[in-house]
PDB file of N, CA and C in Angstrom:
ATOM      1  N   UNK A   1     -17.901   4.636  -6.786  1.00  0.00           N
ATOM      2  CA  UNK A   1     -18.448   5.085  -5.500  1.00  0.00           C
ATOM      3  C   UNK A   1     -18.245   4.009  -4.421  1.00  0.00           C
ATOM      4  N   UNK A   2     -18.548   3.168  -4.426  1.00  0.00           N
ATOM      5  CA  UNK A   2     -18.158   1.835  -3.911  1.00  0.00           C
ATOM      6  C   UNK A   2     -16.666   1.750  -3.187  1.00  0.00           C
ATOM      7  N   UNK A   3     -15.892   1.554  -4.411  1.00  0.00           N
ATOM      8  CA  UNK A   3     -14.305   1.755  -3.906  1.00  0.00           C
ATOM      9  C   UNK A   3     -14.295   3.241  -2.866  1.00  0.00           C
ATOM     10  N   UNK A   4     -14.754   3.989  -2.876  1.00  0.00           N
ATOM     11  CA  UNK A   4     -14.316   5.240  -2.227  1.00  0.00           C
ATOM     12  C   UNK A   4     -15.107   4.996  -0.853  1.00  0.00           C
ATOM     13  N   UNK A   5     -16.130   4.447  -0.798  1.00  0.00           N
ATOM     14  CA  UNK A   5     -17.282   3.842   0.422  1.00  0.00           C
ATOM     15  C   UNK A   5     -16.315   2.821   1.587  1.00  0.00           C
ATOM     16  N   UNK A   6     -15.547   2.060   0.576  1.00  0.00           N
ATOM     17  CA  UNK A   6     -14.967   1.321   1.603  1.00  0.00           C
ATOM     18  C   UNK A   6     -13.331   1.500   2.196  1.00  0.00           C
ATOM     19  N   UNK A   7     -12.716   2.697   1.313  1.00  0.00           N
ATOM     20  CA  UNK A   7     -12.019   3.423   1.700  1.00  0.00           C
ATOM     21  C   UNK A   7     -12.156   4.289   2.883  1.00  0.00           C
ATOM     22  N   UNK A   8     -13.243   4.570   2.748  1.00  0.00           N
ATOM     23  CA  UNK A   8     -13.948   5.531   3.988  1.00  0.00           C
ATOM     24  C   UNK A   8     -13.787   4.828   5.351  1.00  0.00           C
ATOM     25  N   UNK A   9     -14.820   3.757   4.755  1.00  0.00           N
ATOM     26  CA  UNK A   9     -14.760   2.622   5.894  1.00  0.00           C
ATOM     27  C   UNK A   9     -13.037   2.443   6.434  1.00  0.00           C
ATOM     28  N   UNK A  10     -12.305   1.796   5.877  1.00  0.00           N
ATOM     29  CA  UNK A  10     -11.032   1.855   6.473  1.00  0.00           C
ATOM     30  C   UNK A  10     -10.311   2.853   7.010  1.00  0.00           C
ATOM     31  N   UNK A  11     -10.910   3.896   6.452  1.00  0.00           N
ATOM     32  CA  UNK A  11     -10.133   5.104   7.219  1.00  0.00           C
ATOM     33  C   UNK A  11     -10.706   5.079   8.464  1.00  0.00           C
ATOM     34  N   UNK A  12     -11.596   5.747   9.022  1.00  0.00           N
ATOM     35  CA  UNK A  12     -12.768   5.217  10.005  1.00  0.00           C
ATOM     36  C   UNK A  12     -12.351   4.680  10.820  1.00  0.00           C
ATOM     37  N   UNK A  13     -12.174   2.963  10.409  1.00  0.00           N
ATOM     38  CA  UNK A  13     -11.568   2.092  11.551  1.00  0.00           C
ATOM     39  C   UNK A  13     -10.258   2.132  11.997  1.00  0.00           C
ATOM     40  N   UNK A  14      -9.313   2.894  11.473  1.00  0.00           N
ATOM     41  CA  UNK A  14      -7.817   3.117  11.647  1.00  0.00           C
ATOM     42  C   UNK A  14      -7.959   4.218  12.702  1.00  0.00           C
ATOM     43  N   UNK A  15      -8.616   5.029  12.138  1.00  0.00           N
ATOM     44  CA  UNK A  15      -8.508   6.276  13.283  1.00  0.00           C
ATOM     45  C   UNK A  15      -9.381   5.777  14.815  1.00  0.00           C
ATOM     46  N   UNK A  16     -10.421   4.909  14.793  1.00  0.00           N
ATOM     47  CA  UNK A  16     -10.486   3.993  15.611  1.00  0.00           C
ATOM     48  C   UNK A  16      -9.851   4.054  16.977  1.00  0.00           C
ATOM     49  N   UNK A  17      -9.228   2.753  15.692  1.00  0.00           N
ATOM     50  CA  UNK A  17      -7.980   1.860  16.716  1.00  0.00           C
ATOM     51  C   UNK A  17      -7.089   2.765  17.003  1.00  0.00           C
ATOM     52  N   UNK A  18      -6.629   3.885  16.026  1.00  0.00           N
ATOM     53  CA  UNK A  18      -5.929   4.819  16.418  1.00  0.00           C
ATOM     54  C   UNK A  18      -5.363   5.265  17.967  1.00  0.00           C
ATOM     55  N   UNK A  19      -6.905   6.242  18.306  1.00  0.00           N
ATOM     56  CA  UNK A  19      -7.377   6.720  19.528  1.00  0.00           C
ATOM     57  C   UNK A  19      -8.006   5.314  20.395  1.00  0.00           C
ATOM     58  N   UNK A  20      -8.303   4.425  20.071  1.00  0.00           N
ATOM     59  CA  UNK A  20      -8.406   3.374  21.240  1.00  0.00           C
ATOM     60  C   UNK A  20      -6.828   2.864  21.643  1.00  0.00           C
ATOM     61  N   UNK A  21      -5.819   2.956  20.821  1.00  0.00           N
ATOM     62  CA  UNK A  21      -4.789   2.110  21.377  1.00  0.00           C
ATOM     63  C   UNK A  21      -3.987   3.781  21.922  1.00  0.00           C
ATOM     64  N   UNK A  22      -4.294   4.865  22.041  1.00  0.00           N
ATOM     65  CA  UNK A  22      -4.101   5.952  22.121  1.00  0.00           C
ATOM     66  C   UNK A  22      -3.991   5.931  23.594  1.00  0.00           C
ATOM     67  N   UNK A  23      -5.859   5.476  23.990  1.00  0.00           N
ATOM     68  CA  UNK A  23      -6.159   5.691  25.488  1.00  0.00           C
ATOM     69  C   UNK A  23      -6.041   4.657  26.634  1.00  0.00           C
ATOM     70  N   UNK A  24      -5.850   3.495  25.597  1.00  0.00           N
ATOM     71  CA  UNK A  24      -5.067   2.212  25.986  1.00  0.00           C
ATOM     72  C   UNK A  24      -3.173   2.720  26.847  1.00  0.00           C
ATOM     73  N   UNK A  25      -2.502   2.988  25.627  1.00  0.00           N
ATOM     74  CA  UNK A  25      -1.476   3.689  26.673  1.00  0.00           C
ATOM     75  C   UNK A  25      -1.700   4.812  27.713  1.00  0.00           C
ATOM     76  N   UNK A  26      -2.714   5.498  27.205  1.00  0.00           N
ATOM     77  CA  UNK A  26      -2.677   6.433  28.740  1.00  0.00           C
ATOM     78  C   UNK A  26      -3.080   6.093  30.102  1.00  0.00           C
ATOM     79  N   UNK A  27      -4.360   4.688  30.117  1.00  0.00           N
ATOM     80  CA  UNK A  27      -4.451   4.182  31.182  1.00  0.00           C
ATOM     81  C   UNK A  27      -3.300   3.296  31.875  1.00  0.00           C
ATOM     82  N   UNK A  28      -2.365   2.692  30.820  1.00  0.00           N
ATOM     83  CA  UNK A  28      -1.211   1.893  31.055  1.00  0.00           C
ATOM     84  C   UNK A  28      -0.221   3.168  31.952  1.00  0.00           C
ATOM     85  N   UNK A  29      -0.057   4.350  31.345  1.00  0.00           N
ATOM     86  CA  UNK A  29       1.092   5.444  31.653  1.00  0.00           C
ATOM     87  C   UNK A  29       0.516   5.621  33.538  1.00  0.00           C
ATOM     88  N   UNK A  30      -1.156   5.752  33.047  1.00  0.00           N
ATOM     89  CA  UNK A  30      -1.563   6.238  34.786  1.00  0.00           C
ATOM     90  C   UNK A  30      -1.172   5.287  35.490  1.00  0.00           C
ATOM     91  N   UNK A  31      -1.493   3.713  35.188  1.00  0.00           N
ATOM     92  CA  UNK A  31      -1.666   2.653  36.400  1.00  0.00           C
ATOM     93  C   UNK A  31      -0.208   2.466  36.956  1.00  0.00           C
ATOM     94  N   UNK A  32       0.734   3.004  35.798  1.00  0.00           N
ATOM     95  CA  UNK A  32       2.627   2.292  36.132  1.00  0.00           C
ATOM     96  C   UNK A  32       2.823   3.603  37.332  1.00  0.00           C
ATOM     97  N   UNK A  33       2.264   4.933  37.080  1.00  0.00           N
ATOM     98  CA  UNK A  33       2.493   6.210  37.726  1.00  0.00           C
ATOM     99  C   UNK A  33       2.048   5.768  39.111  1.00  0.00           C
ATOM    100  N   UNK A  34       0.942   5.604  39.079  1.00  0.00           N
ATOM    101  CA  UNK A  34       0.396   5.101  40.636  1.00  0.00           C
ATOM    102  C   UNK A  34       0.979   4.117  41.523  1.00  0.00           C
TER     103      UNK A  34
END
C-alpha cells in the first residue's frame, strides 16, 4: 500500500508541473503576441 501511496504521490506532482509549465507557455505565447 505504501509503494502504491507514493506512486500516487508522483503521479500528482507530474500532472502538476504538467499544467503549471502548460500555463507557463501560454502566458509566454500571450506576452510575445502583444
Amino acid at each position: 500500500a505504501k509503494v502504491q501511496k507514493a506512486e500516487q504521490d508522483i503521479l500528482l506532482k507530474g500532472i502538476r508541473l504538467f499544467f503549471e509549465g502548460k500555463l507557463l507557455i501560454e502566458q509566454n505565447r500571450v506576452r510575445v503576441l502583444t
